[in-house]
PDB file of N, CA and C in Angstrom:
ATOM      1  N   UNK A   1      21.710  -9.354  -4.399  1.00  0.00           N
ATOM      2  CA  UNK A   1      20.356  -9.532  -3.914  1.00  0.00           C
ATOM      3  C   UNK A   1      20.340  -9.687  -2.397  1.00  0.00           C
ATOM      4  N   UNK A   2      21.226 -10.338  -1.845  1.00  0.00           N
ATOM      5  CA  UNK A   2      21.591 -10.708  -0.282  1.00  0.00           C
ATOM      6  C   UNK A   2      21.751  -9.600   0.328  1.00  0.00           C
ATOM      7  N   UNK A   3      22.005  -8.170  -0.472  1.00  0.00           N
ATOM      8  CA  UNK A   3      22.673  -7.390   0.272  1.00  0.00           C
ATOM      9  C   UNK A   3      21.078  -6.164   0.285  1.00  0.00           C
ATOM     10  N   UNK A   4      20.505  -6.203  -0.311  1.00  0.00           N
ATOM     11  CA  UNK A   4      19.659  -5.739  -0.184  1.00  0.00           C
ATOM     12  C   UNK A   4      17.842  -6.437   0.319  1.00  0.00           C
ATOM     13  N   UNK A   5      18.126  -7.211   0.646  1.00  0.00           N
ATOM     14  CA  UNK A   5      17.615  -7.878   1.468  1.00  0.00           C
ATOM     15  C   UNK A   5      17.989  -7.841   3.144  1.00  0.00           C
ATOM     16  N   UNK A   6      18.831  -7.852   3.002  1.00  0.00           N
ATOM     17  CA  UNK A   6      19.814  -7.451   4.932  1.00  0.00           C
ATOM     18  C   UNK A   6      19.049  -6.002   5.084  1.00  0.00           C
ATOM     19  N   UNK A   7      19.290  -5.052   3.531  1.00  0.00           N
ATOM     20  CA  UNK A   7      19.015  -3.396   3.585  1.00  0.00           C
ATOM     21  C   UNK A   7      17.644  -3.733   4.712  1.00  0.00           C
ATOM     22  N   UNK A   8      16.874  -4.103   3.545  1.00  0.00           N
ATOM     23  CA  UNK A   8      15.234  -4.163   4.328  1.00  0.00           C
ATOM     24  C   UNK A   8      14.941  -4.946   5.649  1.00  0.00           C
ATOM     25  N   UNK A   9      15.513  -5.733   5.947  1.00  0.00           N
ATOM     26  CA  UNK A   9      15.706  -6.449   7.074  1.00  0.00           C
ATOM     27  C   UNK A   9      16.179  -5.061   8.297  1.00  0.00           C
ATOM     28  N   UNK A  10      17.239  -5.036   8.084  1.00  0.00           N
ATOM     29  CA  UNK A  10      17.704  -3.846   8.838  1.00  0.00           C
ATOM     30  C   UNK A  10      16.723  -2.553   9.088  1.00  0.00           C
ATOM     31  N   UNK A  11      16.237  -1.698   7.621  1.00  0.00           N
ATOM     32  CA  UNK A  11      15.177  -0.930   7.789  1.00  0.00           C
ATOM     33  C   UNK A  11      14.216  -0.857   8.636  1.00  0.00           C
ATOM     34  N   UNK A  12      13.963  -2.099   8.507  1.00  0.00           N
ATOM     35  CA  UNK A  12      11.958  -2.647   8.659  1.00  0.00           C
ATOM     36  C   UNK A  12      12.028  -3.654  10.071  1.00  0.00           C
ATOM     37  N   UNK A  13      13.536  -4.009  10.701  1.00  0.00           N
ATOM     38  CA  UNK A  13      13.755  -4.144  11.937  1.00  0.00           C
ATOM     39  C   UNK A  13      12.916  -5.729  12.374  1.00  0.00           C
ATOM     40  N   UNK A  14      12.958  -6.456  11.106  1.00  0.00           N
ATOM     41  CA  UNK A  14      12.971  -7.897  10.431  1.00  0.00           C
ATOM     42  C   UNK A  14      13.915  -8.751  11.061  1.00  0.00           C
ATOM     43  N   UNK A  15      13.569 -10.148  11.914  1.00  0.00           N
ATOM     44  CA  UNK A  15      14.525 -10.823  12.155  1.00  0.00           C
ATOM     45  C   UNK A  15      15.131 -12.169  11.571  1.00  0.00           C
ATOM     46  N   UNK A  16      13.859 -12.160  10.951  1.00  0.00           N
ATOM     47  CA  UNK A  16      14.279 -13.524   9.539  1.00  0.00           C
ATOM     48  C   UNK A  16      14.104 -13.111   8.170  1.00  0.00           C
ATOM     49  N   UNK A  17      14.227 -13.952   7.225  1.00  0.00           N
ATOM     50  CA  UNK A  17      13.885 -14.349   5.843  1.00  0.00           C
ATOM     51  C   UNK A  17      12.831 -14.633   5.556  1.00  0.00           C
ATOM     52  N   UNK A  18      12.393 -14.995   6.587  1.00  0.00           N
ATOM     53  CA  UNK A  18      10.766 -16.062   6.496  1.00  0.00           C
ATOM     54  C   UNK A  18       9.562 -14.745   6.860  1.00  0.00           C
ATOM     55  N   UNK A  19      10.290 -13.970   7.677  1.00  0.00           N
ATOM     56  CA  UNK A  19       9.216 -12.951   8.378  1.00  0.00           C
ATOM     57  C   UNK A  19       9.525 -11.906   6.829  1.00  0.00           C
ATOM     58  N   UNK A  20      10.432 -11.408   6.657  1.00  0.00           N
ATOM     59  CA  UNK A  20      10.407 -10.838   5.487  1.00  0.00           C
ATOM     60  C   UNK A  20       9.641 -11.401   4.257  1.00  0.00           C
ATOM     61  N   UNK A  21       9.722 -12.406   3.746  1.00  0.00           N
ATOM     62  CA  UNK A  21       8.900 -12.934   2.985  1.00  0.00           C
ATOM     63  C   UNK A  21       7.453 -13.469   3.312  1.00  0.00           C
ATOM     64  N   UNK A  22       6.993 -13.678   4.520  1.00  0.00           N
ATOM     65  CA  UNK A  22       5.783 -13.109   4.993  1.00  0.00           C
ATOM     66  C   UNK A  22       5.117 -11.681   4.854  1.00  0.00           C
ATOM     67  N   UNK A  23       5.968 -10.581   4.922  1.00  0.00           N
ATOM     68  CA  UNK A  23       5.853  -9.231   4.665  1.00  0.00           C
ATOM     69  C   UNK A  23       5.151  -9.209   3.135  1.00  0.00           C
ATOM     70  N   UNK A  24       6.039  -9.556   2.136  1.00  0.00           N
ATOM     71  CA  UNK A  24       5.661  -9.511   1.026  1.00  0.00           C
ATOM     72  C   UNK A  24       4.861 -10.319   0.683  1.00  0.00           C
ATOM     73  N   UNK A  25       4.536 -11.452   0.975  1.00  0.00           N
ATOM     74  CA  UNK A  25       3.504 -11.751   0.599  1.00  0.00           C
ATOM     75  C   UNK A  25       2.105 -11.099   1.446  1.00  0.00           C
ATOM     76  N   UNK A  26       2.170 -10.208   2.146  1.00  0.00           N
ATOM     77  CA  UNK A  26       0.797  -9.658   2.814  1.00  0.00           C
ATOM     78  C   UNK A  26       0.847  -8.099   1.704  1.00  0.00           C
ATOM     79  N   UNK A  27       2.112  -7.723   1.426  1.00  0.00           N
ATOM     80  CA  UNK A  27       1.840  -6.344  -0.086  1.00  0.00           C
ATOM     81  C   UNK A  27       1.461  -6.789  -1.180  1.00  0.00           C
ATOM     82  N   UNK A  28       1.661  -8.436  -1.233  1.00  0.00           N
ATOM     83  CA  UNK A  28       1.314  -8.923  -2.702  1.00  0.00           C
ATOM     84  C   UNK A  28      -0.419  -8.965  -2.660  1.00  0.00           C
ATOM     85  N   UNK A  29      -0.891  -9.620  -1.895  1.00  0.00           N
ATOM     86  CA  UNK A  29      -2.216  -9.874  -1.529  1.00  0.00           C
ATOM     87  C   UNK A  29      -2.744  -8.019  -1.343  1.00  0.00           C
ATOM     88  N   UNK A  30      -2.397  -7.529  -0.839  1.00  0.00           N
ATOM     89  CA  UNK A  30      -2.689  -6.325  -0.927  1.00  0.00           C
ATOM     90  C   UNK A  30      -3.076  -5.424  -1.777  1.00  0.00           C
ATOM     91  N   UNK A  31      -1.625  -5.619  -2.645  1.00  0.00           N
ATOM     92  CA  UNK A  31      -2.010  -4.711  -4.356  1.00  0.00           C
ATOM     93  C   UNK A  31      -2.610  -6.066  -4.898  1.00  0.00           C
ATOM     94  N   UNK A  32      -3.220  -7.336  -5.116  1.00  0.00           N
ATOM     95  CA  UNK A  32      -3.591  -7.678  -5.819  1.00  0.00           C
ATOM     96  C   UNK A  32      -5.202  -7.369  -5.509  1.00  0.00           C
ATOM     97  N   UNK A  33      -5.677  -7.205  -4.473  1.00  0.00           N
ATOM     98  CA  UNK A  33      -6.794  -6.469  -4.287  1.00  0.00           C
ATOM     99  C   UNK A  33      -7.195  -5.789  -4.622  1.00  0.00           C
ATOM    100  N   UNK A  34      -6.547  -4.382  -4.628  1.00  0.00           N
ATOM    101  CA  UNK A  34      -6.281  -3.502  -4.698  1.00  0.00           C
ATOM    102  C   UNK A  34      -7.177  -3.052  -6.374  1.00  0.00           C
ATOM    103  N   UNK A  35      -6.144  -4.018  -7.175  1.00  0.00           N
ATOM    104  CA  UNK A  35      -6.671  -4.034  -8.575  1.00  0.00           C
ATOM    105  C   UNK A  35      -7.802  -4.590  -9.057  1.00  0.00           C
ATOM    106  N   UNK A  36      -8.606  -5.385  -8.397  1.00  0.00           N
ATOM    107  CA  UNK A  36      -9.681  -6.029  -8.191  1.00  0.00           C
ATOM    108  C   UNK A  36     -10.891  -4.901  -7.751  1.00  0.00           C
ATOM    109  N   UNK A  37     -10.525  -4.364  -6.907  1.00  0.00           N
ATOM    110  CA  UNK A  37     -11.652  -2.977  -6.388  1.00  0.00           C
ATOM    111  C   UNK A  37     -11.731  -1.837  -7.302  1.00  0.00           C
ATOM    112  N   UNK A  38     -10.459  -1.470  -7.900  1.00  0.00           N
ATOM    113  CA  UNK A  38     -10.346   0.141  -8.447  1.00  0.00           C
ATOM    114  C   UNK A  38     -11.559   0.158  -9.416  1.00  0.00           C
ATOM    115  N   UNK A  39     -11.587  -1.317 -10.343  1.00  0.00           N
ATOM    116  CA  UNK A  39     -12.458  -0.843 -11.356  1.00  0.00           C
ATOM    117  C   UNK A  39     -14.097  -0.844 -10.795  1.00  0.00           C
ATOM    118  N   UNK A  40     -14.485  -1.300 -10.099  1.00  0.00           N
ATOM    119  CA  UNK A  40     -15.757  -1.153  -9.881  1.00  0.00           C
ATOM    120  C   UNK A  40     -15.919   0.435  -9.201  1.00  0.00           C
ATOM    121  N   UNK A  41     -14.841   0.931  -8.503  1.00  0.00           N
ATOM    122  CA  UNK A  41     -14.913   1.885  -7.601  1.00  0.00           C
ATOM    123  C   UNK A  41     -14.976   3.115  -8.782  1.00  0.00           C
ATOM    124  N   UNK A  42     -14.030   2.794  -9.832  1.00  0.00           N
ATOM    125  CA  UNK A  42     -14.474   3.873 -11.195  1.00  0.00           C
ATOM    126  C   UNK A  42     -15.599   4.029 -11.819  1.00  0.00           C
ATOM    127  N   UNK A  43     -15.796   2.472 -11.981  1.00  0.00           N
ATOM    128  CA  UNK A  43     -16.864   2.398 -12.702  1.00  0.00           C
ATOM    129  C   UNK A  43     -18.354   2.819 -12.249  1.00  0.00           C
ATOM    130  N   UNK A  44     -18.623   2.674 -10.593  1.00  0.00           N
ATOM    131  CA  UNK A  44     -19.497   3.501  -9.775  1.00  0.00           C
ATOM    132  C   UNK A  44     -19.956   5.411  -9.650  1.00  0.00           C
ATOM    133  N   UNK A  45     -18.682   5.838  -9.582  1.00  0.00           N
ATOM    134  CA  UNK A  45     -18.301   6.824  -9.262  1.00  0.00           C
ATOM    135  C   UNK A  45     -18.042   7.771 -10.517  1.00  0.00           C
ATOM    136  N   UNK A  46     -17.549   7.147 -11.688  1.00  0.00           N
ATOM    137  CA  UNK A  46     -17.542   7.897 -12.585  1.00  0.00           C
ATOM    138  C   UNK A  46     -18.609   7.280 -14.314  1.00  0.00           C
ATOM    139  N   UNK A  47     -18.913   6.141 -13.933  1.00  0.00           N
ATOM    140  CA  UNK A  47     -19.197   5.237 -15.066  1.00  0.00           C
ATOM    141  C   UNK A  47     -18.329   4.895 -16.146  1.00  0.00           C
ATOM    142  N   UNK A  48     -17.506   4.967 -15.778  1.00  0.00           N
ATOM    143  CA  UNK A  48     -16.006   4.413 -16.568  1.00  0.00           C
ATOM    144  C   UNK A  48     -15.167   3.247 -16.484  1.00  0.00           C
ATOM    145  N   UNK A  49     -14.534   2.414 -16.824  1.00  0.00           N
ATOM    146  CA  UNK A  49     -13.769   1.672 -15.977  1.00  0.00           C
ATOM    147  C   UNK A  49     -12.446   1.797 -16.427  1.00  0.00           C
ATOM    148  N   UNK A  50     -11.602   2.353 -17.318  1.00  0.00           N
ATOM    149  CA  UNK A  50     -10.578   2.291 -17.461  1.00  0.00           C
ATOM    150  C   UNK A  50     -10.075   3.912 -16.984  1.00  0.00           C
ATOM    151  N   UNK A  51      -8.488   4.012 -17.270  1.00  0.00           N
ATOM    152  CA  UNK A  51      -7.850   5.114 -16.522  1.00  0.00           C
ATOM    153  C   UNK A  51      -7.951   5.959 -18.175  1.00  0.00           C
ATOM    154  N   UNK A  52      -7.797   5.392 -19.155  1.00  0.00           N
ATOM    155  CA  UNK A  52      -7.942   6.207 -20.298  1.00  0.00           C
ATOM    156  C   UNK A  52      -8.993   6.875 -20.527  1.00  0.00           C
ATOM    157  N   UNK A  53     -10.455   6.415 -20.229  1.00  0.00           N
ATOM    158  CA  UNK A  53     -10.871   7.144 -20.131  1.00  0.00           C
ATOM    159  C   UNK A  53     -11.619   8.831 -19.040  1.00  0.00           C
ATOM    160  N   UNK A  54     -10.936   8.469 -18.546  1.00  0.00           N
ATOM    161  CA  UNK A  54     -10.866   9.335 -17.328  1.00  0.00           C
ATOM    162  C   UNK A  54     -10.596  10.956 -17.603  1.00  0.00           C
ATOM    163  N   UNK A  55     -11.091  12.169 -17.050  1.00  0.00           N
ATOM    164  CA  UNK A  55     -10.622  13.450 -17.279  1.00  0.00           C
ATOM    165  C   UNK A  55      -9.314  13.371 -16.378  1.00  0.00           C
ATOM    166  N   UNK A  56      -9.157  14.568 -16.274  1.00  0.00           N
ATOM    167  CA  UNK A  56      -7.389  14.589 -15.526  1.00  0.00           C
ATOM    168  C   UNK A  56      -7.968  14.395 -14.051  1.00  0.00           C
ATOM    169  N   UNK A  57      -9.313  15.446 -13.660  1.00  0.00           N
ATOM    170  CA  UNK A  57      -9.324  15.084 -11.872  1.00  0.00           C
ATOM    171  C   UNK A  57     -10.208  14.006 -11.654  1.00  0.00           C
ATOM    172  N   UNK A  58     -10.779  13.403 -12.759  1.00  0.00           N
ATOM    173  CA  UNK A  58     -11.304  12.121 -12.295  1.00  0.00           C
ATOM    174  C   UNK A  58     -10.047  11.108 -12.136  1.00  0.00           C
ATOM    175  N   UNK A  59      -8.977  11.470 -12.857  1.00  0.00           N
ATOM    176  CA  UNK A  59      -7.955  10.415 -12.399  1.00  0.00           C
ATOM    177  C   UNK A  59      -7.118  10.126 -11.359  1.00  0.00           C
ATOM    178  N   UNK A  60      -7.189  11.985 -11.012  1.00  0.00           N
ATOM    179  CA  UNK A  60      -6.415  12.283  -9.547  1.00  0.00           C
ATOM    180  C   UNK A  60      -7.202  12.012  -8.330  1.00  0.00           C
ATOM    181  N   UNK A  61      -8.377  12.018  -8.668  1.00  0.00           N
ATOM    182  CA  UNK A  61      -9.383  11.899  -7.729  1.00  0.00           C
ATOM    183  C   UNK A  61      -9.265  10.269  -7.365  1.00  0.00           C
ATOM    184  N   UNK A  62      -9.497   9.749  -8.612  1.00  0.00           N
ATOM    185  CA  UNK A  62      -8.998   8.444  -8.482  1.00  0.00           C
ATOM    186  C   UNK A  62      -8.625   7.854  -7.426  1.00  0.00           C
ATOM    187  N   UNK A  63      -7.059   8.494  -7.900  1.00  0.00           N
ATOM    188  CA  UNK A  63      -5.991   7.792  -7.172  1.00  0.00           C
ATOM    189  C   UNK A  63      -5.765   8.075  -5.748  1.00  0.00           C
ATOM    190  N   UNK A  64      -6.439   9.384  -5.299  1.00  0.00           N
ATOM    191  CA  UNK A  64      -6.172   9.403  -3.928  1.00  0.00           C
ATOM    192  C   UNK A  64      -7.635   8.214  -3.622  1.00  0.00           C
ATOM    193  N   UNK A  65      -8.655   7.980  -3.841  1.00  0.00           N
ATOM    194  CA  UNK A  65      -9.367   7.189  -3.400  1.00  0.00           C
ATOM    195  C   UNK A  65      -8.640   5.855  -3.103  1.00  0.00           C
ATOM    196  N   UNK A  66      -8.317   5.510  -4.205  1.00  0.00           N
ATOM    197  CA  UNK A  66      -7.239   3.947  -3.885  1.00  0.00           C
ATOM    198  C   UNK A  66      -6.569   4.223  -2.881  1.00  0.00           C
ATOM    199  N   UNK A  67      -5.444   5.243  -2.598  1.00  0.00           N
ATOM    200  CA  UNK A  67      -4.780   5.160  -1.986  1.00  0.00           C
ATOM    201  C   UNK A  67      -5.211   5.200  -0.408  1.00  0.00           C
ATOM    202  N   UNK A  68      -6.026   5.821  -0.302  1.00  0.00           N
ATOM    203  CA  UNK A  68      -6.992   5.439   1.064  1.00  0.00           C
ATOM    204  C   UNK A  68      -7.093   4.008   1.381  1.00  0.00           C
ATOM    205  N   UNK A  69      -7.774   3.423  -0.279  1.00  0.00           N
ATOM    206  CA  UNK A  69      -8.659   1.829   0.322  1.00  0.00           C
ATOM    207  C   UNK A  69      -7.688   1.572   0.367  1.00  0.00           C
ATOM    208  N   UNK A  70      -6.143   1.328  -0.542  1.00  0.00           N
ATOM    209  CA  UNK A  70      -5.184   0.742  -0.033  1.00  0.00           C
ATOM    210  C   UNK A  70      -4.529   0.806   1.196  1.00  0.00           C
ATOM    211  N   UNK A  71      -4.235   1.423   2.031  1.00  0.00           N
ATOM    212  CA  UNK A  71      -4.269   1.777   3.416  1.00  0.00           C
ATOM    213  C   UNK A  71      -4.556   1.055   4.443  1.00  0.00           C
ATOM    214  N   UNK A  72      -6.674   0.999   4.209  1.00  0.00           N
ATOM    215  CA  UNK A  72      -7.336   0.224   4.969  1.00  0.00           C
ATOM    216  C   UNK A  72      -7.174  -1.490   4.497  1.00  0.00           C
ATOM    217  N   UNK A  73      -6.445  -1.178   3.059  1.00  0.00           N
ATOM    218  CA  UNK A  73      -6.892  -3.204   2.771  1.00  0.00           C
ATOM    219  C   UNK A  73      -5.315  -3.232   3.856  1.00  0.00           C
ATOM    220  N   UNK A  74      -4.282  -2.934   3.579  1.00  0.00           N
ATOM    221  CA  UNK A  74      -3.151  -3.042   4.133  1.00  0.00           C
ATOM    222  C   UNK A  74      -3.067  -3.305   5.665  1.00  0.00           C
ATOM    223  N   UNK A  75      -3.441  -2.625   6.000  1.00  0.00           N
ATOM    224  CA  UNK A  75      -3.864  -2.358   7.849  1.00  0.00           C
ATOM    225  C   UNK A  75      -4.805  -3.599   8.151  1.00  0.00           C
ATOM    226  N   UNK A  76      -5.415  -3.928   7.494  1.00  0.00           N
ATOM    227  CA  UNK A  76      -6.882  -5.079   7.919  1.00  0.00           C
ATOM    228  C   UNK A  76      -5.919  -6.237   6.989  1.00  0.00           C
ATOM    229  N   UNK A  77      -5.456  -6.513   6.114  1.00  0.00           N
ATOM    230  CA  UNK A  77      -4.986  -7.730   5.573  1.00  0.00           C
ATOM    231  C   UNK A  77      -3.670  -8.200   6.286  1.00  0.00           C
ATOM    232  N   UNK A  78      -2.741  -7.053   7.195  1.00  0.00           N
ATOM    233  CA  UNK A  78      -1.766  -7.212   7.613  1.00  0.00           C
ATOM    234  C   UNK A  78      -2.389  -7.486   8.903  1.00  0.00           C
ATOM    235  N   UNK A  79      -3.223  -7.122   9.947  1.00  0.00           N
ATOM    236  CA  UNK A  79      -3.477  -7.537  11.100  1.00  0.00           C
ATOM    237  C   UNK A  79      -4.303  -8.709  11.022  1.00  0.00           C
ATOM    238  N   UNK A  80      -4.826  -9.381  10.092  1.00  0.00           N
ATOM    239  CA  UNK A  80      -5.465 -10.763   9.878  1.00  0.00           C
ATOM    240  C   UNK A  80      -4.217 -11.496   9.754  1.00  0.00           C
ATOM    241  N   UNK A  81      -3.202 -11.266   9.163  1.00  0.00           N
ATOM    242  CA  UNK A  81      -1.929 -12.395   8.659  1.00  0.00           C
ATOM    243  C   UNK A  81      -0.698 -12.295  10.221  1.00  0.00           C
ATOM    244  N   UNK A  82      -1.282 -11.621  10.889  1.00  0.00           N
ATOM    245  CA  UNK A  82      -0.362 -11.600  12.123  1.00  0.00           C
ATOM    246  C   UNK A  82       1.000 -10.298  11.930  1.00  0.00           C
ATOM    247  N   UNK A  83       0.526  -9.627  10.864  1.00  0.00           N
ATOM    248  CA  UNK A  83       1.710  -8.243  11.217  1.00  0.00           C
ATOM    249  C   UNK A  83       1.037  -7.292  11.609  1.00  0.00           C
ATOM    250  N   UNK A  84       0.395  -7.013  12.403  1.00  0.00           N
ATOM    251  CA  UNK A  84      -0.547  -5.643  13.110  1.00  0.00           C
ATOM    252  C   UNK A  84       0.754  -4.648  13.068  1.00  0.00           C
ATOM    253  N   UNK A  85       1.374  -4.542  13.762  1.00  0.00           N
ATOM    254  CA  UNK A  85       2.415  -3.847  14.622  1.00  0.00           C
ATOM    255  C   UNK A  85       3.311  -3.368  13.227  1.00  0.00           C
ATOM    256  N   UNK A  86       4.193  -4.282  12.603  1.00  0.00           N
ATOM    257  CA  UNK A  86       4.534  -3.747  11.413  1.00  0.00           C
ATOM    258  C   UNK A  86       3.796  -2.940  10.463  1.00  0.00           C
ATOM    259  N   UNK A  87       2.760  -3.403   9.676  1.00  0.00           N
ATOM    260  CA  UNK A  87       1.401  -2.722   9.326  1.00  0.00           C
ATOM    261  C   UNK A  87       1.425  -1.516   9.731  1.00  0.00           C
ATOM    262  N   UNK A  88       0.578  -1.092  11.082  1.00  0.00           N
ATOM    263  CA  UNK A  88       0.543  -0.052  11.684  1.00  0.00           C
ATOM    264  C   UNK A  88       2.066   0.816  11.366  1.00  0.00           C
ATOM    265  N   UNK A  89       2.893   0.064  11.768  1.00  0.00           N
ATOM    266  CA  UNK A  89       4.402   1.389  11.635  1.00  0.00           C
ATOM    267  C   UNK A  89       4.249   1.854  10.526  1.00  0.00           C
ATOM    268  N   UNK A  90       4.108   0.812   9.430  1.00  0.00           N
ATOM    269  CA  UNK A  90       4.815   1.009   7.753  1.00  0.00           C
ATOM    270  C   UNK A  90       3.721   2.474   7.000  1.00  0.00           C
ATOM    271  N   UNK A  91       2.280   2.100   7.912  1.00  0.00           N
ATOM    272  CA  UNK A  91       1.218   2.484   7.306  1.00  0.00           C
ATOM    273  C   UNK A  91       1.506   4.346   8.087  1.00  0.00           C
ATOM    274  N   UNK A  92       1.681   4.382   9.283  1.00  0.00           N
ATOM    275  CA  UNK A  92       1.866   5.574   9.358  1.00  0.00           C
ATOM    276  C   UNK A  92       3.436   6.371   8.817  1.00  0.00           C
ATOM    277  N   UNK A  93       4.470   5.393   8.796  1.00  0.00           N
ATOM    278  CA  UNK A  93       5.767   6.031   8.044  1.00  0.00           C
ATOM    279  C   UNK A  93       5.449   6.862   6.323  1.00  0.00           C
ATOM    280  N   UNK A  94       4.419   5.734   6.034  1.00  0.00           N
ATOM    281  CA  UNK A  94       4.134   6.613   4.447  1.00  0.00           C
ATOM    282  C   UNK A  94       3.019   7.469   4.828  1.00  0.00           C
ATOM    283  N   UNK A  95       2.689   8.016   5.492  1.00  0.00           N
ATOM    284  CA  UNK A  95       1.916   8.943   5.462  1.00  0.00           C
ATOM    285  C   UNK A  95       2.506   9.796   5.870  1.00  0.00           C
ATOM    286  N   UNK A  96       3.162  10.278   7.128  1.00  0.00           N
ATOM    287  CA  UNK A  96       4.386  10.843   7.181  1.00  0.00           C
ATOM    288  C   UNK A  96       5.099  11.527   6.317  1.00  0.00           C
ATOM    289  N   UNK A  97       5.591  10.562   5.507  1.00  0.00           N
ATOM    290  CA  UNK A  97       6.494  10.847   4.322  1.00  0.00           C
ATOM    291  C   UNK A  97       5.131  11.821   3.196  1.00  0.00           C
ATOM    292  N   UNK A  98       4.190  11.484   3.114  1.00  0.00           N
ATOM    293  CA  UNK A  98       3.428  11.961   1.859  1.00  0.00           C
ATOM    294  C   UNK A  98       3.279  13.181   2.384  1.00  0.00           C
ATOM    295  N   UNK A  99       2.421  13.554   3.555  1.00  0.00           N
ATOM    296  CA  UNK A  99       1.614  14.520   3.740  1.00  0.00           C
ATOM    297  C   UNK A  99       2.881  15.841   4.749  1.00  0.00           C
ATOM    298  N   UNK A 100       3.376  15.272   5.722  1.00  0.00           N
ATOM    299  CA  UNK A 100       4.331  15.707   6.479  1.00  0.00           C
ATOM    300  C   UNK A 100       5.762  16.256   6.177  1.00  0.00           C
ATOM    301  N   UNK A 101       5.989  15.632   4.951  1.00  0.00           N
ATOM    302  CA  UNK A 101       7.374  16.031   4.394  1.00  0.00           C
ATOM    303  C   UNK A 101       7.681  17.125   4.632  1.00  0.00           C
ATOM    304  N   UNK A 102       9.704  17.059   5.388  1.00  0.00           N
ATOM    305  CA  UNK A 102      10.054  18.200   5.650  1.00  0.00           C
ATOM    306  C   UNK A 102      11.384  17.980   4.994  1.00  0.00           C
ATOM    307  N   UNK A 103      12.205  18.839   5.124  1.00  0.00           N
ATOM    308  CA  UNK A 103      13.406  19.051   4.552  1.00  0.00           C
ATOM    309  C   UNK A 103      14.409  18.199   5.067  1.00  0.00           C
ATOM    310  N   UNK A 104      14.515  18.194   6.760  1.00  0.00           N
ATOM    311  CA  UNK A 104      15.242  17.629   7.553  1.00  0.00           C
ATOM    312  C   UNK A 104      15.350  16.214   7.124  1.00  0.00           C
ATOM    313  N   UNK A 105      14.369  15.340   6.911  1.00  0.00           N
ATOM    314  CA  UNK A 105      14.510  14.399   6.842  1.00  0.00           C
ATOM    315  C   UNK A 105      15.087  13.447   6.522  1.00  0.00           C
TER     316      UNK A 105
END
């Protein structure tokens, strides 16, 4: 567990334990939001609230919607808790990675 903890430390360019576990607790608060919004945002948009009932592009549709609000809760919940700067990196590295993907990488 120690050793992959250093991993992310190292990665994410982390100088404590404490700041790392600050980290996670600003993704925990994040996705727990997260799950708190989706269903009203279905239930608006499609009059549904679960994923079962969903067609296939109401689900894909879905999910890129979350993945937006998740984004903005991330970016705004991380610059309220004092990680702007991390936030900002992490938030443009996965986008990067999603939309940008190249071979090299």
């Amino acid at each position: 567990m120690k050793k992959i903890i250093n991993s992310l430390k190292n990665k994410w360019n982390v100088k404590s334990d404490l700041e790392l576990l600050w980290i996670f607790f600003i993704f925990a608060i994040t996705g727990s939001s997260i799950v708190y919004v989706r269903k009203p945002i279905t239930t608006y948009l499609f009059n549904k609230s679960t994923y079962g009932e969903l067609k296939w592009h109401e689900f894909i549709f879905t999910i890129i919607i979350i993945y937006f609000i998740y984004q903005i809760f991330l970016f705004v919940i991380g610059s309220i808790l004092g990680k702007h700067k991390f936030v900002k990196w992490f938030v443009v590295k996965m986008n990067k990675r999603i939309f940008f993907s190249t071979k090299n990488e």
